[in-house]
C-alpha atoms as a PDB file:
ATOM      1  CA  UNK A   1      12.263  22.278 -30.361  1.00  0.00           C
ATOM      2  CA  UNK A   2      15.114  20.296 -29.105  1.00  0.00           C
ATOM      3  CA  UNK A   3      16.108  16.876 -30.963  1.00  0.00           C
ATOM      4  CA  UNK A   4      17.340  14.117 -28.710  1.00  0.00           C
ATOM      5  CA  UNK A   5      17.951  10.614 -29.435  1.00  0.00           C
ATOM      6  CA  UNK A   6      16.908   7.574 -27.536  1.00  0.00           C
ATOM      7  CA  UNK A   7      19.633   5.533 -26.347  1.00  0.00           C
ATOM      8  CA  UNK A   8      18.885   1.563 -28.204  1.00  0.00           C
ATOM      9  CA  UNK A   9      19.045  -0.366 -24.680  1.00  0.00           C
ATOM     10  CA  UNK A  10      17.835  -3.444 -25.862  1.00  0.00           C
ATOM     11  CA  UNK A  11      19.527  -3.512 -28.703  1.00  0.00           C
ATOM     12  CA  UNK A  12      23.415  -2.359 -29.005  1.00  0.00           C
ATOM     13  CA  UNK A  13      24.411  -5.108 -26.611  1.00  0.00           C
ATOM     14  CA  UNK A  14      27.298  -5.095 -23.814  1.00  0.00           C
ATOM     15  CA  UNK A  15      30.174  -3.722 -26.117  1.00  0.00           C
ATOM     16  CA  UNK A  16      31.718  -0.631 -24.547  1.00  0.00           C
ATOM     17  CA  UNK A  17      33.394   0.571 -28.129  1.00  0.00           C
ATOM     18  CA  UNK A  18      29.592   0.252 -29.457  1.00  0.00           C
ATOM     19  CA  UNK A  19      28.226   2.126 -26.920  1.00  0.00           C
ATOM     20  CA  UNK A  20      30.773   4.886 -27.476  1.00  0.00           C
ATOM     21  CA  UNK A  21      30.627   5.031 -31.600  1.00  0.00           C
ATOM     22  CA  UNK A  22      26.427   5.850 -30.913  1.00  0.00           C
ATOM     23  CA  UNK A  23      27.074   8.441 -28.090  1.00  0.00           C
ATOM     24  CA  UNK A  24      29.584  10.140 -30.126  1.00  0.00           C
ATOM     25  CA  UNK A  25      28.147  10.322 -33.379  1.00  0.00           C
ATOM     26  CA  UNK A  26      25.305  11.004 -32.021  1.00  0.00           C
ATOM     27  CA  UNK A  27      26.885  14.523 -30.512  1.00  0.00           C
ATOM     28  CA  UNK A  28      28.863  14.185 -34.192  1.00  0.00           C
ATOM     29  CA  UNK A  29      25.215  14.375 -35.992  1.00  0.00           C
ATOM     30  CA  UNK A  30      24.148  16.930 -34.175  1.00  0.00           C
ATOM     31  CA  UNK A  31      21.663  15.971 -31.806  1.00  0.00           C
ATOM     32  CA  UNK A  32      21.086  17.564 -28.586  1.00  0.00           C
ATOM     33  CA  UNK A  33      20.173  15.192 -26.009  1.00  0.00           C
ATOM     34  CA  UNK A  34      20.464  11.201 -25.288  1.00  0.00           C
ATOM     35  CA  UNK A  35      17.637   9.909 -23.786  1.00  0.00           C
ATOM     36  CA  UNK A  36      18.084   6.417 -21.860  1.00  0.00           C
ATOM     37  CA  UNK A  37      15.393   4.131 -20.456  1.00  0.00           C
ATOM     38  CA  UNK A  38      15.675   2.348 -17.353  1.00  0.00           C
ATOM     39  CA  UNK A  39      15.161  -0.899 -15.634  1.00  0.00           C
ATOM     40  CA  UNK A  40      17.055  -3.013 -13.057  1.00  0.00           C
ATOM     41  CA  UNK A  41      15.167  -6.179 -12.925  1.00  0.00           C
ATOM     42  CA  UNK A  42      13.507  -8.433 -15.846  1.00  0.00           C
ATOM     43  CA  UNK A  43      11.089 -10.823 -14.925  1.00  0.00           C
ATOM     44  CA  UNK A  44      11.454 -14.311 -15.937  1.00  0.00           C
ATOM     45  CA  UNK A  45       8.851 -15.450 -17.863  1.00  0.00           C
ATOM     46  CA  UNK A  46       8.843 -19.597 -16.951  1.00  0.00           C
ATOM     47  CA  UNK A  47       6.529 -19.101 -13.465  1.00  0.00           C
ATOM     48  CA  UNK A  48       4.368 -16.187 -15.121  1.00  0.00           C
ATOM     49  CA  UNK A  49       2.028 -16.903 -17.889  1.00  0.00           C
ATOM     50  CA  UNK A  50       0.976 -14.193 -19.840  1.00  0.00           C
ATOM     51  CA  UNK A  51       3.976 -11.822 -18.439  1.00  0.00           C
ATOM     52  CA  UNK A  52       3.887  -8.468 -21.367  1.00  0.00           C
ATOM     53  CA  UNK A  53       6.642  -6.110 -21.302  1.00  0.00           C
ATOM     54  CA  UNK A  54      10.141  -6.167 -20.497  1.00  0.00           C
ATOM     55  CA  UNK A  55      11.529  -9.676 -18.758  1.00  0.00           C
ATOM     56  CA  UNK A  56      14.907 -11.509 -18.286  1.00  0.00           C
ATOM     57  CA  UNK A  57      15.769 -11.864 -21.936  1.00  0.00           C
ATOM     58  CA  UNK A  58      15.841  -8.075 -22.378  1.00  0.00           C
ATOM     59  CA  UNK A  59      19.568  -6.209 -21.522  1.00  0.00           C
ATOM     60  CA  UNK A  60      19.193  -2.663 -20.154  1.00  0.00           C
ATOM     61  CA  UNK A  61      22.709  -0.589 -18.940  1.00  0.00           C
ATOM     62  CA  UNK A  62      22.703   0.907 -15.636  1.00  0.00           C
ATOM     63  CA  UNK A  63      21.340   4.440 -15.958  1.00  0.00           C
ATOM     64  CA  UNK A  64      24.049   5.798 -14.249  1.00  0.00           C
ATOM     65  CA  UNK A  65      27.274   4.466 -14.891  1.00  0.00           C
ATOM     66  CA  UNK A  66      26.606   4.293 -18.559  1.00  0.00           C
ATOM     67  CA  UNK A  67      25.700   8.724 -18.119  1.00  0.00           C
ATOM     68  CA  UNK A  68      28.655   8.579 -16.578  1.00  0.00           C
ATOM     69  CA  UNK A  69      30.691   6.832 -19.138  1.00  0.00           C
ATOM     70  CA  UNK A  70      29.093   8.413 -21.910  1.00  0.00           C
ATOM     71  CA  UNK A  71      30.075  12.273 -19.713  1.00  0.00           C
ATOM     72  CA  UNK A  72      33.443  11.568 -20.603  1.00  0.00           C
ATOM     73  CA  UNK A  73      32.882  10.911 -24.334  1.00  0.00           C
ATOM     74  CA  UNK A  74      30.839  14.063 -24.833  1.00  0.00           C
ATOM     75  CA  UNK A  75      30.925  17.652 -24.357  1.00  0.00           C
ATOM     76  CA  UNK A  76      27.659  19.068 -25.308  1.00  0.00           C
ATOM     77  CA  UNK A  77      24.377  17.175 -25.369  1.00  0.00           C
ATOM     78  CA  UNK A  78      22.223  16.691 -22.426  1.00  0.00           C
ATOM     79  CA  UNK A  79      22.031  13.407 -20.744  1.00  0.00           C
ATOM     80  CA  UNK A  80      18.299  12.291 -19.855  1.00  0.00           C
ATOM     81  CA  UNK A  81      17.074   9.437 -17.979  1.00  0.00           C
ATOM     82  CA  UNK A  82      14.027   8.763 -19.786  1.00  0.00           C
ATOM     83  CA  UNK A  83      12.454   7.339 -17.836  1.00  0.00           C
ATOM     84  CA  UNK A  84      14.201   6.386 -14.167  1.00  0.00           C
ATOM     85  CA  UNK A  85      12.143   4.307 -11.946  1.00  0.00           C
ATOM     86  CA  UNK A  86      12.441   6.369  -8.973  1.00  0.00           C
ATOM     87  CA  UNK A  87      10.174   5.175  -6.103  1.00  0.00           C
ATOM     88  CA  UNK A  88      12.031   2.041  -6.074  1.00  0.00           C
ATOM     89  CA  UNK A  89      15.510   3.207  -5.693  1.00  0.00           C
ATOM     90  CA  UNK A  90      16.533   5.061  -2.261  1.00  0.00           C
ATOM     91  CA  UNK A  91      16.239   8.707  -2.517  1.00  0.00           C
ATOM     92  CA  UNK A  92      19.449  10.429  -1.335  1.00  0.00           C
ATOM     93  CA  UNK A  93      21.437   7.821  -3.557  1.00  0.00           C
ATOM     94  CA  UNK A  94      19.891   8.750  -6.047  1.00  0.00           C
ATOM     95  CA  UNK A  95      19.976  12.584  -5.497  1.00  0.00           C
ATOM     96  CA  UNK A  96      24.430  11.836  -5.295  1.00  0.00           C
ATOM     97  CA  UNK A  97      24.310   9.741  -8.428  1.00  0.00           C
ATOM     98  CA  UNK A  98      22.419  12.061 -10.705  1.00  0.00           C
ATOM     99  CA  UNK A  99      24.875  14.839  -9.005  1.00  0.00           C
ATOM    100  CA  UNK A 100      27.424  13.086  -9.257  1.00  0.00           C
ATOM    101  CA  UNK A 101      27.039  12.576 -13.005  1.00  0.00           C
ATOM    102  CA  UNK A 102      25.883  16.514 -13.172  1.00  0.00           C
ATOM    103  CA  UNK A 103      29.269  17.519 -12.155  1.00  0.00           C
ATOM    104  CA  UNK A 104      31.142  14.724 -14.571  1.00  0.00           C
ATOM    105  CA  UNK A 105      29.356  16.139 -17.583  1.00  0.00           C
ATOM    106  CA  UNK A 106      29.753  19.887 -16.367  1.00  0.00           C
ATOM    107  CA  UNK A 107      25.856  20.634 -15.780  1.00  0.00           C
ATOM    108  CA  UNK A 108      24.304  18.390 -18.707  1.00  0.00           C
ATOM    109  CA  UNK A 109      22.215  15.942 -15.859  1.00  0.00           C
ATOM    110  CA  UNK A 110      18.112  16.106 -16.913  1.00  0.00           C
ATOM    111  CA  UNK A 111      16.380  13.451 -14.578  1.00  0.00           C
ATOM    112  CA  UNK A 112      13.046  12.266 -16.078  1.00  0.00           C
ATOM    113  CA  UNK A 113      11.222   9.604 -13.463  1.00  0.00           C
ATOM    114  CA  UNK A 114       8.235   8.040 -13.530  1.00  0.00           C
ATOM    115  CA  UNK A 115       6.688   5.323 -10.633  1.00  0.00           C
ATOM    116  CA  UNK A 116       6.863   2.370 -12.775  1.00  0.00           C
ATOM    117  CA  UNK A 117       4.407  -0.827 -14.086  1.00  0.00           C
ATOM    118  CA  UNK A 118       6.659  -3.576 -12.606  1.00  0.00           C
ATOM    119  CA  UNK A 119       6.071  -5.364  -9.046  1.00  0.00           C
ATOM    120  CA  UNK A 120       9.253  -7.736  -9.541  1.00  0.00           C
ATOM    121  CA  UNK A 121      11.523  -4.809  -9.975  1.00  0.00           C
ATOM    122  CA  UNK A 122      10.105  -3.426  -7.003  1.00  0.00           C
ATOM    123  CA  UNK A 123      10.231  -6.916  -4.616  1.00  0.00           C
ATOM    124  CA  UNK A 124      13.842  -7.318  -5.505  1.00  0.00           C
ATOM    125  CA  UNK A 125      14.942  -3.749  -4.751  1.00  0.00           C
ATOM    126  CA  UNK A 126      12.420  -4.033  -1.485  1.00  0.00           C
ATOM    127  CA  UNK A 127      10.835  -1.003  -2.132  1.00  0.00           C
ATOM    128  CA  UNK A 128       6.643  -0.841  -1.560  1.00  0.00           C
ATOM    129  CA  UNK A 129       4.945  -1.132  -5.055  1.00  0.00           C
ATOM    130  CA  UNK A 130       1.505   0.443  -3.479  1.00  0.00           C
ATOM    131  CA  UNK A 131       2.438   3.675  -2.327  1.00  0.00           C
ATOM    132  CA  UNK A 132       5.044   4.670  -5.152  1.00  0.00           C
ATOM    133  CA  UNK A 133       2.998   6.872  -6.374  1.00  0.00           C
ATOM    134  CA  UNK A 134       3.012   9.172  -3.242  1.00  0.00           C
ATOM    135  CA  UNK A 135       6.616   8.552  -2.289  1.00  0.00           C
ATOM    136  CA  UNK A 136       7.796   9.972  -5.631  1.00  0.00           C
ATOM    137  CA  UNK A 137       6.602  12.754  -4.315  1.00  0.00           C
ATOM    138  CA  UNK A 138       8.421  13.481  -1.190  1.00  0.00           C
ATOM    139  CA  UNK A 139      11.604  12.357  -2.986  1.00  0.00           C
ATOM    140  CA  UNK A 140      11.129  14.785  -5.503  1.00  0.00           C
ATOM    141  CA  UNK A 141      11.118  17.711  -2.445  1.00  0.00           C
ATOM    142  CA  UNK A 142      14.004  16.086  -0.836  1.00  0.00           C
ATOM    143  CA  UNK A 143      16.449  15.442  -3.518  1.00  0.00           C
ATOM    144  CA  UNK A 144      15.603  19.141  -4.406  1.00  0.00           C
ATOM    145  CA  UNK A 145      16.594  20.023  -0.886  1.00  0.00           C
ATOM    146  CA  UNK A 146      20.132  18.085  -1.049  1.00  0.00           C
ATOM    147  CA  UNK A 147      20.726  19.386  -4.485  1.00  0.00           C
ATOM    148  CA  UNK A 148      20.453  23.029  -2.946  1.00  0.00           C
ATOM    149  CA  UNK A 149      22.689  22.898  -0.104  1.00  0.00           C
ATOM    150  CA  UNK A 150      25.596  21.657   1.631  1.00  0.00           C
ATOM    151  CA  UNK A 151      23.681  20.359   4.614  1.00  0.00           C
ATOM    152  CA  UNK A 152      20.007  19.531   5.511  1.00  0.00           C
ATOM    153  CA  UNK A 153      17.742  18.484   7.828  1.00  0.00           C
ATOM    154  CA  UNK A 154      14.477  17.148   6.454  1.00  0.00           C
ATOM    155  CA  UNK A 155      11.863  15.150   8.406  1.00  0.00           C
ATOM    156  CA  UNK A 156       8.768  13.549   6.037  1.00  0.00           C
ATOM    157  CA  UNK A 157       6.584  10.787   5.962  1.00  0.00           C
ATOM    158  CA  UNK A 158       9.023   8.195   4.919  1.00  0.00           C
ATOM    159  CA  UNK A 159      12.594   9.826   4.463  1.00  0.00           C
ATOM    160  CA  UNK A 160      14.529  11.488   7.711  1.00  0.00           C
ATOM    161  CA  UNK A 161      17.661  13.219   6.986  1.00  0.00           C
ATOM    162  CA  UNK A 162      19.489  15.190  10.881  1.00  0.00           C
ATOM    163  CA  UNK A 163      21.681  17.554   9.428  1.00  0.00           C
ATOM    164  CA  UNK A 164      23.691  15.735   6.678  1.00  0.00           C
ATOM    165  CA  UNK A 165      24.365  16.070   2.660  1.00  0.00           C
ATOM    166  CA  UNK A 166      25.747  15.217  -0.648  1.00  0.00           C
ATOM    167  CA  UNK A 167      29.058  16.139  -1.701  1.00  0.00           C
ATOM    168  CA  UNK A 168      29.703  17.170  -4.585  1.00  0.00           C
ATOM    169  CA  UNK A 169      26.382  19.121  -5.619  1.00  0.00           C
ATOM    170  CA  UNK A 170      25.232  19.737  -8.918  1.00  0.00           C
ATOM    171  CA  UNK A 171      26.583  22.263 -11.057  1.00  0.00           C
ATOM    172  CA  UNK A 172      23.695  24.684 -10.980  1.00  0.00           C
ATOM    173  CA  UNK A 173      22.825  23.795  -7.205  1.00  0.00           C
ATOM    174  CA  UNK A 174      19.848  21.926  -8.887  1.00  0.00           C
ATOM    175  CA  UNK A 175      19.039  19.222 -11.639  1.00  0.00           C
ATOM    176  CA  UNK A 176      15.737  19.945 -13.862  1.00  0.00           C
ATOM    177  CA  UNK A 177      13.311  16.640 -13.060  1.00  0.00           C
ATOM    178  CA  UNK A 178      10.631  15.790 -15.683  1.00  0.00           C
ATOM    179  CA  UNK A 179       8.307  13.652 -15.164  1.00  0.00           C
ATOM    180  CA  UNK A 180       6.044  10.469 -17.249  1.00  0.00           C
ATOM    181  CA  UNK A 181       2.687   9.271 -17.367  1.00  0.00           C
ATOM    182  CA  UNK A 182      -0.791  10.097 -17.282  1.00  0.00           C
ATOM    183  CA  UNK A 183      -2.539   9.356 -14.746  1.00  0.00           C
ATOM    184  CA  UNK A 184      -4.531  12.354 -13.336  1.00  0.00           C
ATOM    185  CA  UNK A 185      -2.949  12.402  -9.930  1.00  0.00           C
ATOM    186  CA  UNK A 186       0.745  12.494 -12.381  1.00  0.00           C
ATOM    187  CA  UNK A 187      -0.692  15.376 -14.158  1.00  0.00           C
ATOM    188  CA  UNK A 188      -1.319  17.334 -11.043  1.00  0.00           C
ATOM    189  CA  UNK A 189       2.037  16.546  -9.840  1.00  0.00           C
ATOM    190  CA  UNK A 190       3.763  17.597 -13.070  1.00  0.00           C
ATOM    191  CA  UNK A 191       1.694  20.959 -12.955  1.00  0.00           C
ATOM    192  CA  UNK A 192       2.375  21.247  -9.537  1.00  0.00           C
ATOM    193  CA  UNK A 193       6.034  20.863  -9.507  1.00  0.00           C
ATOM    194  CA  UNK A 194       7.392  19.067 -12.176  1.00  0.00           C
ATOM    195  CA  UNK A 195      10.034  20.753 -15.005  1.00  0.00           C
ATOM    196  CA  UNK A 196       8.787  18.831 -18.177  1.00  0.00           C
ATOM    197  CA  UNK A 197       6.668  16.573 -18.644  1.00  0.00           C
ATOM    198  CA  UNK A 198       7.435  12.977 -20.920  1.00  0.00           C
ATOM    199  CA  UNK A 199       4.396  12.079 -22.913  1.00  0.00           C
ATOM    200  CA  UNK A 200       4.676   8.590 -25.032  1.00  0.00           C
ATOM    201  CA  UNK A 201       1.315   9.328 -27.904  1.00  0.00           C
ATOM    202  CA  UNK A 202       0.660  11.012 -30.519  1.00  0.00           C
ATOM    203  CA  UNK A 203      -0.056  14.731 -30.986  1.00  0.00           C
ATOM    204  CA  UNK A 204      -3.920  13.943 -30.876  1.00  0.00           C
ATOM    205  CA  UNK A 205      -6.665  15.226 -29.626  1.00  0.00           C
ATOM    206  CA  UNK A 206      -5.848  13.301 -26.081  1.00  0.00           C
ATOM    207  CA  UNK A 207      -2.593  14.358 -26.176  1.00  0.00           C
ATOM    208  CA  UNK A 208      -4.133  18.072 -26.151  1.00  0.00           C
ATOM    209  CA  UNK A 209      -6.574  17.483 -23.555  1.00  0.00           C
ATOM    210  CA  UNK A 210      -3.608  16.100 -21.179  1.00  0.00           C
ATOM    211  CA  UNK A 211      -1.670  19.056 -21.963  1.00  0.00           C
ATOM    212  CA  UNK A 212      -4.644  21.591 -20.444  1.00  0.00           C
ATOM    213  CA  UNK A 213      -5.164  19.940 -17.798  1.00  0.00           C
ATOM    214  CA  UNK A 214      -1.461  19.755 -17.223  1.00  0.00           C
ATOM    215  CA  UNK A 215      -1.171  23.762 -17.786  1.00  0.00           C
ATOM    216  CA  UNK A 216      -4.369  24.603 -15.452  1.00  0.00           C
ATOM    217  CA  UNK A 217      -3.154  22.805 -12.470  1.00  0.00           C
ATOM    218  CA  UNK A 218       0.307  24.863 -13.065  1.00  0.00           C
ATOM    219  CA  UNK A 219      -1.884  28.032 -12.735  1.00  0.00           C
ATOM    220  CA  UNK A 220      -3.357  26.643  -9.806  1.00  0.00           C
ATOM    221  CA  UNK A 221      -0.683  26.189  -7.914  1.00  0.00           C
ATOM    222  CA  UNK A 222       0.710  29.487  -9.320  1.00  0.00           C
ATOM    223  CA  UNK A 223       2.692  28.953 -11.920  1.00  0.00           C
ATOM    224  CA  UNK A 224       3.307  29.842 -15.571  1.00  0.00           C
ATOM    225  CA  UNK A 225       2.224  27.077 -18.005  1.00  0.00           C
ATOM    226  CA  UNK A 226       5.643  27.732 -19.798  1.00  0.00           C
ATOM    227  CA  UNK A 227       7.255  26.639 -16.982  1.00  0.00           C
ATOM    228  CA  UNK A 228       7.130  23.442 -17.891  1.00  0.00           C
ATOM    229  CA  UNK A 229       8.755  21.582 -20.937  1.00  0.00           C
ATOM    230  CA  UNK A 230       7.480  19.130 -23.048  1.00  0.00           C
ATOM    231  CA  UNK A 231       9.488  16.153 -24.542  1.00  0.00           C
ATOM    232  CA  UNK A 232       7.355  14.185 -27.435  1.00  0.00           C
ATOM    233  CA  UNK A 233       8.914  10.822 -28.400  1.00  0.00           C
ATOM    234  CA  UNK A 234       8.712   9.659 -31.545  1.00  0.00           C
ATOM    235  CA  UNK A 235       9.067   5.962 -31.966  1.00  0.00           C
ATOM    236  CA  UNK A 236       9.720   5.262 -35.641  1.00  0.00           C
ATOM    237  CA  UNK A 237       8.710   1.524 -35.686  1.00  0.00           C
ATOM    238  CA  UNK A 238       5.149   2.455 -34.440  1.00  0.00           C
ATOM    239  CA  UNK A 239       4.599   5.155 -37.066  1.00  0.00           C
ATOM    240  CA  UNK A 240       4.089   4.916 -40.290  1.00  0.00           C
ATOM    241  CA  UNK A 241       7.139   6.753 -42.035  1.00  0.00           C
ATOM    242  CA  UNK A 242       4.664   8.753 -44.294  1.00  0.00           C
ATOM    243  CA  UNK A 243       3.567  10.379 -41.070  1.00  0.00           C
ATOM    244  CA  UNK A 244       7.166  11.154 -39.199  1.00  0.00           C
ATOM    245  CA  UNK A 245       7.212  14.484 -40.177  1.00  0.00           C
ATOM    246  CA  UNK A 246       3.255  15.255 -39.570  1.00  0.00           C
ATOM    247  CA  UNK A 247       4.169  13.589 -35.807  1.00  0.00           C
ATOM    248  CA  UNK A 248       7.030  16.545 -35.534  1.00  0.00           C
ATOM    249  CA  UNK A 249       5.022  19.206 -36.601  1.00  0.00           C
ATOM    250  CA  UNK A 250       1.854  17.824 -34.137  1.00  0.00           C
ATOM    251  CA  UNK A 251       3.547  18.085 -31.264  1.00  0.00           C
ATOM    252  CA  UNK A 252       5.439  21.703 -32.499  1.00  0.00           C
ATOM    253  CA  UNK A 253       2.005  23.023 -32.556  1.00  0.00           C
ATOM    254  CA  UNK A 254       1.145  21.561 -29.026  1.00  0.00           C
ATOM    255  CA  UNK A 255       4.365  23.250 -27.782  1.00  0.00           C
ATOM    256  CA  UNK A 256       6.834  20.809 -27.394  1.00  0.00           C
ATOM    257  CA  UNK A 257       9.610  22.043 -26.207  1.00  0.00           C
ATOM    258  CA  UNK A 258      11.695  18.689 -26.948  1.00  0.00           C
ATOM    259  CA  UNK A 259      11.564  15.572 -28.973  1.00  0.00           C
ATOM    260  CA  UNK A 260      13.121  11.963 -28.662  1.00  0.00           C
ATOM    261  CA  UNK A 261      13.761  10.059 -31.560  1.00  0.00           C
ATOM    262  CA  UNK A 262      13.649   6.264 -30.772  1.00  0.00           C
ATOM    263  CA  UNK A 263      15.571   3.320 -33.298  1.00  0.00           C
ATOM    264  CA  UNK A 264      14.634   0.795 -31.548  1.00  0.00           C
ATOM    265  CA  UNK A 265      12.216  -2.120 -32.937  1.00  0.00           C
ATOM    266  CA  UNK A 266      12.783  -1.452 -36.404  1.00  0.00           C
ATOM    267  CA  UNK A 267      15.031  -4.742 -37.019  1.00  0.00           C
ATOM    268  CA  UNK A 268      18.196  -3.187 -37.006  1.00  0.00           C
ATOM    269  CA  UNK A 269      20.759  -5.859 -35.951  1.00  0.00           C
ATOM    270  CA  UNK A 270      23.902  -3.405 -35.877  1.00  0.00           C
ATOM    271  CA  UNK A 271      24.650  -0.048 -34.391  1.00  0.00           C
ATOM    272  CA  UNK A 272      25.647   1.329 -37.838  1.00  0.00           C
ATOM    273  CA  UNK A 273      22.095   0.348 -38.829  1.00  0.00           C
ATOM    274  CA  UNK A 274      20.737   2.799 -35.754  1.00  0.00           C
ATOM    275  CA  UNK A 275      22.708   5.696 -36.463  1.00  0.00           C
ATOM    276  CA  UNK A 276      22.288   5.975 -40.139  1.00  0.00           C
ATOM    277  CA  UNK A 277      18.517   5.565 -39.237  1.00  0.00           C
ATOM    278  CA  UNK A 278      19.287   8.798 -37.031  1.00  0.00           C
ATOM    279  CA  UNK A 279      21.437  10.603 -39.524  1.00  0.00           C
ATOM    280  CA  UNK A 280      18.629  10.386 -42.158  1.00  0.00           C
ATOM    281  CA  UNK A 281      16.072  11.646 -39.452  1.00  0.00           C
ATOM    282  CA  UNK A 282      18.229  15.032 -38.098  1.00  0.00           C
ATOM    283  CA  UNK A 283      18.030  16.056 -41.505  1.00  0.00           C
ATOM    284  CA  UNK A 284      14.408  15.623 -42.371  1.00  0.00           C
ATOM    285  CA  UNK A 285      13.570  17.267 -38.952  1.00  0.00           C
ATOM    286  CA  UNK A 286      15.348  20.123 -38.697  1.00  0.00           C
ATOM    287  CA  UNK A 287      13.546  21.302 -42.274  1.00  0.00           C
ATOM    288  CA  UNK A 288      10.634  22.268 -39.826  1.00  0.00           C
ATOM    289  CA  UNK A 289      11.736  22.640 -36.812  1.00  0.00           C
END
């Protein structure tokens, strides 16, 4: 199993030599992947009562440019977006900027996308809310396609690309996508033709459950079950730390194939507080894994 960490959006603030001391020390501690969440838009809670989740008051870097910046500051651990909203960003821009940030961190690009919860986000980037769902499926086949070769031509239901394509292309010619949630027609699509798959629970008996039906639509569509990766996330302010180690070792026997460890909400006020949190944790984990 593969130990990444979760990058604290919400929480290391807007200070570029911050966000450098956690991606490097990170690498330094020995973990092998940065996982970063994603949103463009908060909502504004004064015109919507009862508004849960992220809004306005909550600071999230732009996927992106911070991979980018944080390419240049490392030379080993994968960079995950974890995950990016993709059905309401265009498609082939996104295809060149996770390329783009493929070749700047010599092949370490891992895109994990999901469709989303938020309508706002969606308005403002004017991108259809209903139908996201579907979409994220044709941009899956057609960032694939541009990631392959120089030039393509690709007609679909909403994207039309006459003989064009990114420059430069990934490292490998491709860039593994992963894919959230758990909704049954996500689960088909991740057995179908997803990498990984980025479950947010507990190594329960649900969890199980999602993971067989996961692993018998792969066969159905041909596949090998082991195909497909797994990346757990462990978020240590909704355990209880008695039961860290017992999450690990749940989702080990489940076959994870990865696992996120997440800082965030556990009243740490400075990134020194995060990354001794995450220095503590590498060495507990790696005892069983």
């Amino acid at each position: 199993m593969r130990i990444g960490a979760v990058f604290p959006q919400t929480e290391i603030g807007t200070d570029p030599a911050d966000v450098a001391r956690w991606a490097t020390q990170v690498e330094q501690l020995g973990y092998q992947h940065i996982v970063v969440y994603d949103h463009v838009l908060g909502a504004g809670t004064s015109t919507r009562e009862g508004w849960r989740g992220y809004s306005s008051d909550d600071s999230f870097h732009e996927v992106f440019v911070l991979l980018g910046y944080v390419a240049a500051l490392t030379t080993s651990v994968e960079l995950v977006t974890g995950v990016l909203i993709l059905p309401q960003r265009q498609t082939v821009l996104v295809a060149k900027q996770a390329a783009e940030v493929d070749v700047l961190s010599r092949g370490r690009m891992r895109l994990g996308i999901g469709v989303g919860w938020n309508p706002v986000e969606y308005e403002g980037l004017g991108e259809s809310f209903a139908n996201r769902g579907a979409r994220s499926e044709e941009q899956i086949e057609l960032m694939r396609a541009l990631w392959a070769a120089p030039t393509i031509t690709y007609h679909g239901r909403w994207h039309h690309v006459d003989n064009a394509g990114i420059r430069p292309l990934p490292v490998r010619q491709k860039i593994p996508i992963w894919i959230g949630g758990v909704a049954e027609t996500v689960l088909r699509r991740i057995g179908r033709i997803g990498d990984g798959w980025l479950p947010q629970r507990p190594p329960d008996d649900e969890a199980a459950a999602l993971l067989n039906r996961i692993r018998g639509y792969a066969g159905e569509a041909g596949r090998s079950p082991t195909e497909i990766g797994i990346e757990a996330r462990l978020t240590i302010a909704r355990e209880p730390r008695d039961s860290w180690l017992a999450f690990v070792t749940g989702w080990q026997k489940l076959g994870a194939t990865h696992l996120g460890i997440n800082t965030m909400g556990m009243g740490f006020r400075s990134v020194d507080e995060h990354l001794a949190a995450l220095a503590g944790l590498i060495d507990r984990v790696r005892t069983i894994v």
